[in-house]
N, C-alpha and C. Protein backbone atom coordinates (compact mmCIF):
# COMPACT_ATOMS: atom_id res chain seq x y z
N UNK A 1 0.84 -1.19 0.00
CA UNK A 1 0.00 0.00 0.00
C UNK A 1 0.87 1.24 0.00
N UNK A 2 0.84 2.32 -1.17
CA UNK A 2 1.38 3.23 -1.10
C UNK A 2 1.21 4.63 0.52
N UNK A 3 1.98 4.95 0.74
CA UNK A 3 1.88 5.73 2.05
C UNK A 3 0.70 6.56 1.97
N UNK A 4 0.32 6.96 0.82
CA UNK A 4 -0.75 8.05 0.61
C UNK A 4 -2.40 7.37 0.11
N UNK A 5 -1.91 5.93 0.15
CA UNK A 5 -3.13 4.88 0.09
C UNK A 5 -4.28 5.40 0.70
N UNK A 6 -5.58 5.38 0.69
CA UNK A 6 -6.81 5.56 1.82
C UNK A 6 -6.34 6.23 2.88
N UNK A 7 -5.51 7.54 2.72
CA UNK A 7 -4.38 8.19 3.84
C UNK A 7 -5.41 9.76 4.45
N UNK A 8 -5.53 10.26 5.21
CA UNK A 8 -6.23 11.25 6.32
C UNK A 8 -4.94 11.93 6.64
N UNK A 9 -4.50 13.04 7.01
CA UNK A 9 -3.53 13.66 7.62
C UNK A 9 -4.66 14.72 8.92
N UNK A 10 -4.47 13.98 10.14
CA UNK A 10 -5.00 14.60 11.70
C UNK A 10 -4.17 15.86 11.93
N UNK A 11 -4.38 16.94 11.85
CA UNK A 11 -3.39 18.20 12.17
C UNK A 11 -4.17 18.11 13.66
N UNK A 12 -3.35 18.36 15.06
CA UNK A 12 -3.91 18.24 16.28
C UNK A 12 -3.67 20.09 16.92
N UNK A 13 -4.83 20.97 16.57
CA UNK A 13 -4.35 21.73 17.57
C UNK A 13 -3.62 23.09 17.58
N UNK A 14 -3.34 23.11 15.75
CA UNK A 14 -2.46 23.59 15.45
C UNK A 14 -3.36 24.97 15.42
N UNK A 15 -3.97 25.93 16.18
CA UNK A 15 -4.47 27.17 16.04
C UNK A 15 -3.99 28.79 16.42
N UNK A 16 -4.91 29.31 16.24
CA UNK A 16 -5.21 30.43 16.52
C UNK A 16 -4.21 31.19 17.58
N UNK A 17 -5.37 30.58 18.68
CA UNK A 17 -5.12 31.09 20.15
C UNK A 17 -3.99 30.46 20.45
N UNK A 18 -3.36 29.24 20.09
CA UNK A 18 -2.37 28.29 20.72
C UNK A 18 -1.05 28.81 20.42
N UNK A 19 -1.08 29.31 18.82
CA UNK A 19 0.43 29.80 18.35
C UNK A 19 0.40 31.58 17.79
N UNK A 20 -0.34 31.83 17.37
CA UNK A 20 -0.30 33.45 16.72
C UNK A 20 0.14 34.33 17.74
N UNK A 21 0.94 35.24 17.76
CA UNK A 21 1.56 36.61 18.37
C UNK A 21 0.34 37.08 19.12
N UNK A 22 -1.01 36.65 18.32
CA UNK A 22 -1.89 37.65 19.18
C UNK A 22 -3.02 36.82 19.08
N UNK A 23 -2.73 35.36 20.07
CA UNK A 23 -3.25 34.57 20.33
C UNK A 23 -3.82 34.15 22.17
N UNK A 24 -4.63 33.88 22.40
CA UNK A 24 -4.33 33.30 23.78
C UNK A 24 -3.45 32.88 24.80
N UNK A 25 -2.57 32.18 24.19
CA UNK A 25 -1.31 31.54 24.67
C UNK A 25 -0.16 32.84 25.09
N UNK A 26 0.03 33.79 23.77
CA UNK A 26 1.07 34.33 23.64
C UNK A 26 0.72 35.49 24.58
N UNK A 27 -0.54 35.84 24.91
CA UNK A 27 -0.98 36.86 25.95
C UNK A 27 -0.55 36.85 27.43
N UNK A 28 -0.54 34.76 27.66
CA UNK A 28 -0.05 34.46 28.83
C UNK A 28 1.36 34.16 28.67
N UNK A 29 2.17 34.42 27.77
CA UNK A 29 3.10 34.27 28.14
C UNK A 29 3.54 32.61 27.67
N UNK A 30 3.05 31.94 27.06
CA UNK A 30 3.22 30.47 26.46
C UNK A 30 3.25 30.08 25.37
N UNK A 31 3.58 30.49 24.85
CA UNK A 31 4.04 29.80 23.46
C UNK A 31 5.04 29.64 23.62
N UNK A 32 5.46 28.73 22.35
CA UNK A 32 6.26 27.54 21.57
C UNK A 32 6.65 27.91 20.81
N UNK A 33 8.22 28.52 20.72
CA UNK A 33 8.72 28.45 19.16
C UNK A 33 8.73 27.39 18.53
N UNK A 34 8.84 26.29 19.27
CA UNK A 34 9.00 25.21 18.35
C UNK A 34 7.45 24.78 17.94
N UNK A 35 6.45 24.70 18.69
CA UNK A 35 4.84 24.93 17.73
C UNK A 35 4.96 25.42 16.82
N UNK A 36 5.43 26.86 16.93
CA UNK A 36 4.88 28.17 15.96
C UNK A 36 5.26 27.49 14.23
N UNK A 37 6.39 26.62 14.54
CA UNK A 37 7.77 26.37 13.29
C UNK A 37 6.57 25.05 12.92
N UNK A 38 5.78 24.60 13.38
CA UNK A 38 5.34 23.32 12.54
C UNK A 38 4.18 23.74 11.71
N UNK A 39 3.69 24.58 11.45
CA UNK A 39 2.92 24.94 10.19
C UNK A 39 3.04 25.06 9.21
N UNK A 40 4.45 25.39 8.95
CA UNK A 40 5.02 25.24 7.62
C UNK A 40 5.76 24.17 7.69
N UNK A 41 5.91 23.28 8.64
CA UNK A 41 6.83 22.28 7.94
C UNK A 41 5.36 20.90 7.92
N UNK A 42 4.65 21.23 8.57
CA UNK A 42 3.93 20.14 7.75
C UNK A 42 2.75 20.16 6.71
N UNK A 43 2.68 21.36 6.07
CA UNK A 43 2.10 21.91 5.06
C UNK A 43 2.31 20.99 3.64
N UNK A 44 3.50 21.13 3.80
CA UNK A 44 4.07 19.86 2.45
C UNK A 44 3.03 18.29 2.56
N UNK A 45 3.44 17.81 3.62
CA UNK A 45 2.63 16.67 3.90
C UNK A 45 1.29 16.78 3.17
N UNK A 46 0.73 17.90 4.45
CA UNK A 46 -1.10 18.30 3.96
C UNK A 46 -1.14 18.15 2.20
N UNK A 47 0.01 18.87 1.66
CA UNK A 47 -0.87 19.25 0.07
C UNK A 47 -0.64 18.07 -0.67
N UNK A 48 0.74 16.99 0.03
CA UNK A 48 0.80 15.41 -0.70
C UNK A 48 -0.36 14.76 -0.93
N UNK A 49 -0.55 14.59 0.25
CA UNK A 49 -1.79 13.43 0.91
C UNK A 49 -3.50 14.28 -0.09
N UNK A 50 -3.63 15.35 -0.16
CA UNK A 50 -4.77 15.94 -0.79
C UNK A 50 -4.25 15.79 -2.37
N UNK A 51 -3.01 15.81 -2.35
CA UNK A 51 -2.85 15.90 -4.29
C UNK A 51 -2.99 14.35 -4.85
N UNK A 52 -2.78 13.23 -3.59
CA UNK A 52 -3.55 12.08 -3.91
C UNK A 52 -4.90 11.51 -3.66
N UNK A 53 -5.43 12.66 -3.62
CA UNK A 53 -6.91 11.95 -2.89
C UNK A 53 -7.11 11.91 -1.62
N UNK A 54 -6.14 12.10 -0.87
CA UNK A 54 -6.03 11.72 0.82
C UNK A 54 -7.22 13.51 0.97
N UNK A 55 -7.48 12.90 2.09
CA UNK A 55 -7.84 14.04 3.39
C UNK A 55 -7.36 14.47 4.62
N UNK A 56 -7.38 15.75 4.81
CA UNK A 56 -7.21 16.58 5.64
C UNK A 56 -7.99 16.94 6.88
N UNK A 57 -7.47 16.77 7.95
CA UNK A 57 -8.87 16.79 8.98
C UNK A 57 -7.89 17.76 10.52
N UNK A 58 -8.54 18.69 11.03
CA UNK A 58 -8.28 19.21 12.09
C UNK A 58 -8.67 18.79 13.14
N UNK A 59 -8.28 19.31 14.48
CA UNK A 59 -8.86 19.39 15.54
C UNK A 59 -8.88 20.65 15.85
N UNK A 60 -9.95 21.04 16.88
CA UNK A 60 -9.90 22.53 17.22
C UNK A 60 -9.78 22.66 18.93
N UNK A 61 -9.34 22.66 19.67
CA UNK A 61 -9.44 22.93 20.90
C UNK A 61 -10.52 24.16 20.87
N UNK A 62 -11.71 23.87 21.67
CA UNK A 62 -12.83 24.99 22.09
C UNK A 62 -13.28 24.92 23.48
N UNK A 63 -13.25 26.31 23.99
CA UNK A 63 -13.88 26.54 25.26
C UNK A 63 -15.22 26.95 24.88
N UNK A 64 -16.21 26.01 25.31
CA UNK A 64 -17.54 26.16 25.17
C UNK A 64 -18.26 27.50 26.14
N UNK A 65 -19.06 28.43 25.65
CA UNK A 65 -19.53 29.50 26.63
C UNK A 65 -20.46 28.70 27.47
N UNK A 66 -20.78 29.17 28.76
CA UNK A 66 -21.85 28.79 28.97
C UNK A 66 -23.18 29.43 29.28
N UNK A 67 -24.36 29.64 29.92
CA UNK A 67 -25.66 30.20 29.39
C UNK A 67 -25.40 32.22 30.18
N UNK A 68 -23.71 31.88 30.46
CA UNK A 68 -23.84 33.46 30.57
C UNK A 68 -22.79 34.12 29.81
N UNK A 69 -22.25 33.25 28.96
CA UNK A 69 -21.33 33.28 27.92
C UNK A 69 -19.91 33.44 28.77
N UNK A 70 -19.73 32.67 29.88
CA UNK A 70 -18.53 32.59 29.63
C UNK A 70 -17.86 31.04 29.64
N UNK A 71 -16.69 31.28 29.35
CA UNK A 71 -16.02 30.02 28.96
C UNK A 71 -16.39 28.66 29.61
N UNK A 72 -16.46 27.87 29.56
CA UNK A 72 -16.60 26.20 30.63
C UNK A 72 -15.46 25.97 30.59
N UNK A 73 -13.70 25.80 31.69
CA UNK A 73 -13.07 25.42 31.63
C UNK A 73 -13.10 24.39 32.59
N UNK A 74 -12.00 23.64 32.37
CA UNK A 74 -12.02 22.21 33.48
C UNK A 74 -10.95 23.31 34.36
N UNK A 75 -11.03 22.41 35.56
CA UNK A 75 -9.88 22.92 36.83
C UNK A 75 -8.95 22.70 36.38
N UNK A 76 -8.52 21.80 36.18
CA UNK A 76 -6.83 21.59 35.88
C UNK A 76 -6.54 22.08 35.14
N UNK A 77 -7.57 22.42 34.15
CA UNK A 77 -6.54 23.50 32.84
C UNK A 77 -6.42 25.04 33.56
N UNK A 78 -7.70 25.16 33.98
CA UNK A 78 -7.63 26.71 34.65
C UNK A 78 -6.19 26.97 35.56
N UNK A 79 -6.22 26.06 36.52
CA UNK A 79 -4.91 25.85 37.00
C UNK A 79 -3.71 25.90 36.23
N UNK A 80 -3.26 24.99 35.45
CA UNK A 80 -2.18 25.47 34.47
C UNK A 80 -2.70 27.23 33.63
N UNK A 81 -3.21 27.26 33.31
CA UNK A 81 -3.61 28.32 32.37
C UNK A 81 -4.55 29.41 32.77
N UNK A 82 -3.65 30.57 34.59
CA UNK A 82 -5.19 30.94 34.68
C UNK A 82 -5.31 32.14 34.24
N UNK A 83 -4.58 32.50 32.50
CA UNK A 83 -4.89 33.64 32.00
C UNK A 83 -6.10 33.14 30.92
N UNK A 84 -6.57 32.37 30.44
CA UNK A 84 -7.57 31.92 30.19
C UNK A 84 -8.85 33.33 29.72
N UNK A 85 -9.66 33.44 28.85
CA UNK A 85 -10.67 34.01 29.53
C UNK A 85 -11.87 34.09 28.67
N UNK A 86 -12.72 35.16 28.63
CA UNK A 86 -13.90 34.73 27.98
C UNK A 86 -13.37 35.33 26.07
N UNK A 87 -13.81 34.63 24.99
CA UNK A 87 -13.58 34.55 24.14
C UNK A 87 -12.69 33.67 23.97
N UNK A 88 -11.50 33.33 24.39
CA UNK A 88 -10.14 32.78 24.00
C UNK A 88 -11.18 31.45 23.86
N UNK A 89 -10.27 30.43 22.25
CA UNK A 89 -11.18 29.27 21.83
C UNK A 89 -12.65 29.22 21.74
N UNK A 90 -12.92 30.27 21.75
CA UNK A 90 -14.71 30.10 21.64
C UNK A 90 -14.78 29.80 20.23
N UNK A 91 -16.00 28.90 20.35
CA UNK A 91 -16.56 28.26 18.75
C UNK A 91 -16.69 29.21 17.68
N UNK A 92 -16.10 29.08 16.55
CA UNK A 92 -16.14 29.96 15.51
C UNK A 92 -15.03 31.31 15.38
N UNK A 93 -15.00 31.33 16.54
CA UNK A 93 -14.06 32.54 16.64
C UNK A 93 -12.39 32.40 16.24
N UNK A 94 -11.60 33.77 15.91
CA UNK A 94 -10.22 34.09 15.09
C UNK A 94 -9.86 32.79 16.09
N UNK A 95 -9.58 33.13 17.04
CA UNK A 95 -8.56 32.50 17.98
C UNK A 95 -8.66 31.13 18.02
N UNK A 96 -9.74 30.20 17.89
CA UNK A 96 -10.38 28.54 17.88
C UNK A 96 -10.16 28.16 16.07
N UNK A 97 -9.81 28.91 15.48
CA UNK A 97 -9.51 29.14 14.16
C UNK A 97 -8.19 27.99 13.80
N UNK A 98 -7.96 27.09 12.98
CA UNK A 98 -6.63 26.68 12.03
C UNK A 98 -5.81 27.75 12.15
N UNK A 99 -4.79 27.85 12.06
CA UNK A 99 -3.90 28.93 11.84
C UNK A 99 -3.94 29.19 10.37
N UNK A 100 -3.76 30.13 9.57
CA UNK A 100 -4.08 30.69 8.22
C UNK A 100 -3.06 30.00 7.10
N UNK A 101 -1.77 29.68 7.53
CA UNK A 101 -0.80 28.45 6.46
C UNK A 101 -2.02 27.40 6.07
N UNK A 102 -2.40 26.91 7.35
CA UNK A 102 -3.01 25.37 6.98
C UNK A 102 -4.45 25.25 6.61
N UNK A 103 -5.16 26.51 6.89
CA UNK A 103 -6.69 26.75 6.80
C UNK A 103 -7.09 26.12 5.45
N UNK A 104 -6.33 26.99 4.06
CA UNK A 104 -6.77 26.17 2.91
C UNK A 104 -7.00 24.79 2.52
N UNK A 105 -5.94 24.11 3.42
CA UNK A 105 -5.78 22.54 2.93
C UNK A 105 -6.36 21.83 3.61
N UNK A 106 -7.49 22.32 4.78
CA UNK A 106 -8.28 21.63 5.73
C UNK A 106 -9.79 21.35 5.01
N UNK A 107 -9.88 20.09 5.09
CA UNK A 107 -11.46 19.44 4.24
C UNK A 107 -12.32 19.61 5.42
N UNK A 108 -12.00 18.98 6.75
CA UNK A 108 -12.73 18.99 7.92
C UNK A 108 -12.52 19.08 9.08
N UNK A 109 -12.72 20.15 9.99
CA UNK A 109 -12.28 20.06 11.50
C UNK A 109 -13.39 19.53 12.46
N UNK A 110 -13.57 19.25 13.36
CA UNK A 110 -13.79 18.82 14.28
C UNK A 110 -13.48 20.04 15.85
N UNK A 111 -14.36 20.16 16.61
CA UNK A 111 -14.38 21.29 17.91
C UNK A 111 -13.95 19.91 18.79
N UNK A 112 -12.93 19.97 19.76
CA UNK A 112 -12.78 18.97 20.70
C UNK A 112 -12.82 19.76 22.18
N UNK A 113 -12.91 19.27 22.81
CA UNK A 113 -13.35 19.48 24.79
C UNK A 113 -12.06 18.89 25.22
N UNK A 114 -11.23 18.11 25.11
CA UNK A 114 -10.49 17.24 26.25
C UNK A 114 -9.39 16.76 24.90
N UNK A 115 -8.34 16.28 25.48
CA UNK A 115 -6.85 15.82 24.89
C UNK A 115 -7.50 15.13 23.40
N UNK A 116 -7.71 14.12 23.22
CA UNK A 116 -8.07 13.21 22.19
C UNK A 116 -8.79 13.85 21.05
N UNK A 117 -8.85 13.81 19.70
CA UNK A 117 -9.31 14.57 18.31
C UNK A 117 -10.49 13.54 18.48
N UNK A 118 -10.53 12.60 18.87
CA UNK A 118 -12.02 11.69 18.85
C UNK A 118 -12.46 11.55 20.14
N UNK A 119 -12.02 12.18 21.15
CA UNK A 119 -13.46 12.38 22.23
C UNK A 119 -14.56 12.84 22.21
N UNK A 120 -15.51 12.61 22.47
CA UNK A 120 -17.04 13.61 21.93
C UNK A 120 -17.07 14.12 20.97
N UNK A 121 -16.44 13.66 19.41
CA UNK A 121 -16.58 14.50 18.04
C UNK A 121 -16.92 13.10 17.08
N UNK A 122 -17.52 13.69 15.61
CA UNK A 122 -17.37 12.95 14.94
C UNK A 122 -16.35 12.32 14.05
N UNK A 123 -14.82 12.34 14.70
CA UNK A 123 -13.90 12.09 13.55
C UNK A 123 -13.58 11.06 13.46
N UNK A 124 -13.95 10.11 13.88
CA UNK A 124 -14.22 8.54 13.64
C UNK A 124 -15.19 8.69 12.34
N UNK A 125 -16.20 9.13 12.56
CA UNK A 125 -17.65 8.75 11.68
C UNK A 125 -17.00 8.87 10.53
N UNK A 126 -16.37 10.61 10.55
CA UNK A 126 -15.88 10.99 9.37
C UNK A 126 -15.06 10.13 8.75
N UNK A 127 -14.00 9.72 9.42
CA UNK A 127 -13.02 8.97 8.58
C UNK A 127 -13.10 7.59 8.05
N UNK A 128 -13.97 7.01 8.83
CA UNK A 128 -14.45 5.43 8.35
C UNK A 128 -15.48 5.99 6.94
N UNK A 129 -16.49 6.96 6.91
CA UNK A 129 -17.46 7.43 6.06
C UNK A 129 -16.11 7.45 4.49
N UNK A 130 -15.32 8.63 4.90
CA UNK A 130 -14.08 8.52 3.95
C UNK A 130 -13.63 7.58 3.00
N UNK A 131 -13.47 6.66 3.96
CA UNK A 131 -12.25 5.24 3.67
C UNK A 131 -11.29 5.00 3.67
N UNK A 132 -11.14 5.70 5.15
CA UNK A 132 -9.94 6.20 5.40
C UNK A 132 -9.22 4.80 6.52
N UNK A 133 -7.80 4.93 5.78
CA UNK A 133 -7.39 3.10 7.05
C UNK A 133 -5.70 3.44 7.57
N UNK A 134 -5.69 4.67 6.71
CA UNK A 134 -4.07 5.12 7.67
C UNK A 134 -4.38 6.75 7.82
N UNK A 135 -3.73 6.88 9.31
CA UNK A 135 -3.88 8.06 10.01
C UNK A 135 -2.91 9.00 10.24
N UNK A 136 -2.43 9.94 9.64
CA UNK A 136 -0.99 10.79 10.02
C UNK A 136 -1.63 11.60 10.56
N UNK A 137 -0.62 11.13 11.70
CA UNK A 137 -1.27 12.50 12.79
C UNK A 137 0.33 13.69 13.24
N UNK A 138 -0.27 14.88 13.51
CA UNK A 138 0.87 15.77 13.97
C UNK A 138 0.24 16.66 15.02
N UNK A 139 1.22 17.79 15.33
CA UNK A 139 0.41 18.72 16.13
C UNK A 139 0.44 18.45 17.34
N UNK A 140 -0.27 19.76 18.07
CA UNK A 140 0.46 19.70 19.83
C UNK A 140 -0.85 19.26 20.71
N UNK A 141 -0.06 18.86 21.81
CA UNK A 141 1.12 18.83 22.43
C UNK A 141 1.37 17.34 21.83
N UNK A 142 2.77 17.32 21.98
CA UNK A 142 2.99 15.81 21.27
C UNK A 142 2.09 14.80 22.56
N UNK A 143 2.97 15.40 24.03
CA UNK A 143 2.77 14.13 25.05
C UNK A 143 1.14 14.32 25.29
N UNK A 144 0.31 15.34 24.79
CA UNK A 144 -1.42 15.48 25.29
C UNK A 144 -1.97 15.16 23.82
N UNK A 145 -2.45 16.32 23.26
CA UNK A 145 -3.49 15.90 22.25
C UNK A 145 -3.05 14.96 21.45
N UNK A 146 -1.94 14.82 20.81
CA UNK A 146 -1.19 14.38 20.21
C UNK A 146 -1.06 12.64 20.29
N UNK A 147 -0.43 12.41 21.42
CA UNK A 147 -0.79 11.12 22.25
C UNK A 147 -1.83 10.90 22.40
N UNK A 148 -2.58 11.21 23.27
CA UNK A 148 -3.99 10.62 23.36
C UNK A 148 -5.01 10.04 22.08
N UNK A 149 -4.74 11.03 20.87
CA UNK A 149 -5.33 10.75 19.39
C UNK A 149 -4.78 9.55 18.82
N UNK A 150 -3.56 9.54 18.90
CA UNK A 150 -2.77 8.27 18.47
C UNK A 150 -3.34 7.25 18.63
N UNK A 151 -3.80 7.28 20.57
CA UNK A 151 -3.79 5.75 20.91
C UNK A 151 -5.11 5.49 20.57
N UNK A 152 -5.90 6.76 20.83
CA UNK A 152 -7.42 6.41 20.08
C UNK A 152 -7.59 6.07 18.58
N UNK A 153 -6.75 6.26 17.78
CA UNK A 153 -6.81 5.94 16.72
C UNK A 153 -6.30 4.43 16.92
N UNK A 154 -5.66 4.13 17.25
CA UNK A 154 -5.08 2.38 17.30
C UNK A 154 -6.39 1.45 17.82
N UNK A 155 -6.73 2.09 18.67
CA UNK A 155 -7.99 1.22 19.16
C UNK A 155 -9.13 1.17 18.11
N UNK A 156 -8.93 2.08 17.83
CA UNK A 156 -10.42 2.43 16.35
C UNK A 156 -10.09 1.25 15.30
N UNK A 157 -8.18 0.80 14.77
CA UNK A 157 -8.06 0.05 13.96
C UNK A 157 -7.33 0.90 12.60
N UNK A 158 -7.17 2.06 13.39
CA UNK A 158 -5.95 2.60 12.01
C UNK A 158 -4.66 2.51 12.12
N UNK A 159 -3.92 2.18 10.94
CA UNK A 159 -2.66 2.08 10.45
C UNK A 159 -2.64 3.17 11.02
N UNK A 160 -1.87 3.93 12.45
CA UNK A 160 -1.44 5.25 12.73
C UNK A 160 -0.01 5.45 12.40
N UNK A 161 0.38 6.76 12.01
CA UNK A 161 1.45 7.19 12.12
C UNK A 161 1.71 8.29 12.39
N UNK A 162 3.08 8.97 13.10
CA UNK A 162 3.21 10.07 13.75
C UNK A 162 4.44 10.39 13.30
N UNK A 163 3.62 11.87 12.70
CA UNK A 163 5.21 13.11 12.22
C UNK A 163 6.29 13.11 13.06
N UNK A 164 7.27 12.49 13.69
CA UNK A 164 7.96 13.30 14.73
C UNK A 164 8.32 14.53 14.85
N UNK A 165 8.92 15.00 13.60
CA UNK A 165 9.27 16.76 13.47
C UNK A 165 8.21 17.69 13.36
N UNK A 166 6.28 16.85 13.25
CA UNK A 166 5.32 17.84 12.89
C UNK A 166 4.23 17.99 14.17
N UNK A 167 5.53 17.56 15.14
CA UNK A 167 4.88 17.20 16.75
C UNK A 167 5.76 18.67 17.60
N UNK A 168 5.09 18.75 18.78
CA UNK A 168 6.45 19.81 19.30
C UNK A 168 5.33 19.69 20.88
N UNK A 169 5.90 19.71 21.86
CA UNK A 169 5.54 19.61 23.63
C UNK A 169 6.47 21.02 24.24
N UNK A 170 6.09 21.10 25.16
CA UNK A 170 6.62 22.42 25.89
C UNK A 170 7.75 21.83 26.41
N UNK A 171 8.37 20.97 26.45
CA UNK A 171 9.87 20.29 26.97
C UNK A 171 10.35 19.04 25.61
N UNK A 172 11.83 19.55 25.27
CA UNK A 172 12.04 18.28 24.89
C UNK A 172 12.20 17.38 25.17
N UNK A 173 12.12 16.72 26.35
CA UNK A 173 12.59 15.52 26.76
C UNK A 173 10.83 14.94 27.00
N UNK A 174 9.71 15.66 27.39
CA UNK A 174 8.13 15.26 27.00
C UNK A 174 8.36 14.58 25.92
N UNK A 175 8.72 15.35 24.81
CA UNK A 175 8.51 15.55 23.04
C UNK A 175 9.22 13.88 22.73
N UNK A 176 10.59 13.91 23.13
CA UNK A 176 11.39 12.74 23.10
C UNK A 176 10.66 11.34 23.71
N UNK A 177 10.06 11.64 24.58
CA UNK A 177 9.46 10.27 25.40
C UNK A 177 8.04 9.93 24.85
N UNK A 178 7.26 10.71 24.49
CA UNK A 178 6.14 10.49 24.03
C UNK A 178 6.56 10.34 22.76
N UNK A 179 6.88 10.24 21.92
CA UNK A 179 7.40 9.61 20.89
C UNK A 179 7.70 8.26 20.72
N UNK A 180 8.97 8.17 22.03
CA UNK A 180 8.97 6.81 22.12
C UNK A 180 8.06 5.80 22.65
N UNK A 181 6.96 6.24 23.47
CA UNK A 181 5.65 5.81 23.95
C UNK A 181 5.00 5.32 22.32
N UNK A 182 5.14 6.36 21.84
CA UNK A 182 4.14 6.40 20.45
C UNK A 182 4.12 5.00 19.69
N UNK A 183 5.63 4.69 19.64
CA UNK A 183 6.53 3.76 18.82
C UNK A 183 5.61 2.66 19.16
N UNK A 184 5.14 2.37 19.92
CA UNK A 184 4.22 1.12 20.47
C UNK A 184 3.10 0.59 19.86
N UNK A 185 2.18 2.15 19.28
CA UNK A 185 1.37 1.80 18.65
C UNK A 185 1.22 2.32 17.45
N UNK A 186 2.52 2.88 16.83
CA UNK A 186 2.19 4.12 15.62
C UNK A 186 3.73 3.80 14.72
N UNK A 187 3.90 4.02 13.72
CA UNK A 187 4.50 4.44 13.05
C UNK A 187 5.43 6.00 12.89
N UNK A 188 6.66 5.73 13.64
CA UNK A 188 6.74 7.36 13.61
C UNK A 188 8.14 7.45 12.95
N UNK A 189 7.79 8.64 12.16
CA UNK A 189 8.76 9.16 10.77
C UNK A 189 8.80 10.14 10.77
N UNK A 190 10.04 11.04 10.21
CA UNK A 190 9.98 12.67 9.63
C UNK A 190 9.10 13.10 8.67
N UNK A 191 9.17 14.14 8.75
CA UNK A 191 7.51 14.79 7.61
C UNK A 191 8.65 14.26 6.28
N UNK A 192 9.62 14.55 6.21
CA UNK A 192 10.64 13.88 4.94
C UNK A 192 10.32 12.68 4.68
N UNK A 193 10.73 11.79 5.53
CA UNK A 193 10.59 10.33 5.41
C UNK A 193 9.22 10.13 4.72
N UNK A 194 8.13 10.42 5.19
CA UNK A 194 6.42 10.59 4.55
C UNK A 194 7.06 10.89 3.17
N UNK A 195 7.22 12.02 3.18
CA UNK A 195 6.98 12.49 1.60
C UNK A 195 8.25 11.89 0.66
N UNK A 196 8.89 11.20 1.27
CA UNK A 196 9.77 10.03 0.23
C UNK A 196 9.00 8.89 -0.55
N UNK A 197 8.21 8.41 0.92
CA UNK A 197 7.52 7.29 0.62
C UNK A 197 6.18 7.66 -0.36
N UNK A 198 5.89 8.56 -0.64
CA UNK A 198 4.36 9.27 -1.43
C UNK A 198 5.35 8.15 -3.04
């Protein structure tokens, strides 16, 4: 089976609020140079996998309002994150947004609540509907959303595989270990290595 066979490329995360100068993150003080750098390097991938037929699928991290419009966060994130606030990730909005490199080459995103691209969403439905049977996944955090999607994808029954260079965690030695965690149930290669094998 060619690499780009019945192939999906999962971008995890890669937004708005998470990486832009005048994003959520960067307000508190958190961003990732090394995030910021994976939009263009796995862009190549995205336009392979679509110039064979493959699909493109996001995740969106969203803070849901609630009936007084403000955000629903869990504790533990509030805790890590308590610059947080109302708008940041809200549905539809700049900031819950793809980042603008990858927006064009996205067929379908998905709004997620919690670590995993298939917790409470339809991106199972979608991708079996597809015919879709191998999964490249990238995007942050390697050791959270990133991981967690992986292993949900293995259980679902997809050929997974994971960008290593189109991954990035707030520590390298996270980035390094969840990787090697990954190795267990995924396939993991450079965005190069992928686009050799196309």
């Amino acid at each position: 089976m060619n690499a780009m066979t019945n192939c999906a490329l999962l971008i995890v995360d890669l937004q708005n609020d998470f990486l832009s100068d005048q994003g959520a993150y960067a307000r508190g003080k958190t961003t990732s140079v090394l995030a910021q750098a994976l939009p263009a390097r796995v862009l190549p991938v995205a336009q392979a996998i679509k110039a064979q037929g493959g699909m493109v699928c996001a995740s969106m991290f969203t803070l849901w309002p609630n009936a007084k419009g403000e955000p629903m966060i869990s504790d533990h994130l509030l805790q890590k994150r308590p610059f947080l606030r109302k708008g940041d990730f809200a549905p539809n909005s700049w900031g819950q947004g793809v980042v603008d490199v990858l927006l064009p080459v996205v067929d379908v995103s998905v709004s997620k609540v919690a670590y995993s691209a298939f917790f409470n969403t339809p991106l199972d439905w979608l991708l079996k509907k597809a015919g879709v049977e191998r999964l490249v996944v990238c995007g942050i955090v390697t050791n959270g959303g990133v991981a967690s999607s992986v292993r949900d994808a293995h259980v679902r029954d997809y050929d997974t595989w994971v960008l290593s260079d189109g991954c990035a965690a707030f520590g390298q030695d996270q980035h390094v270990a969840a990787l090697s965690d990954m190795a267990s149930v995924a396939r993991v290669l450079s965005c190069q290595d992928f686009l050799d094998q196309a």
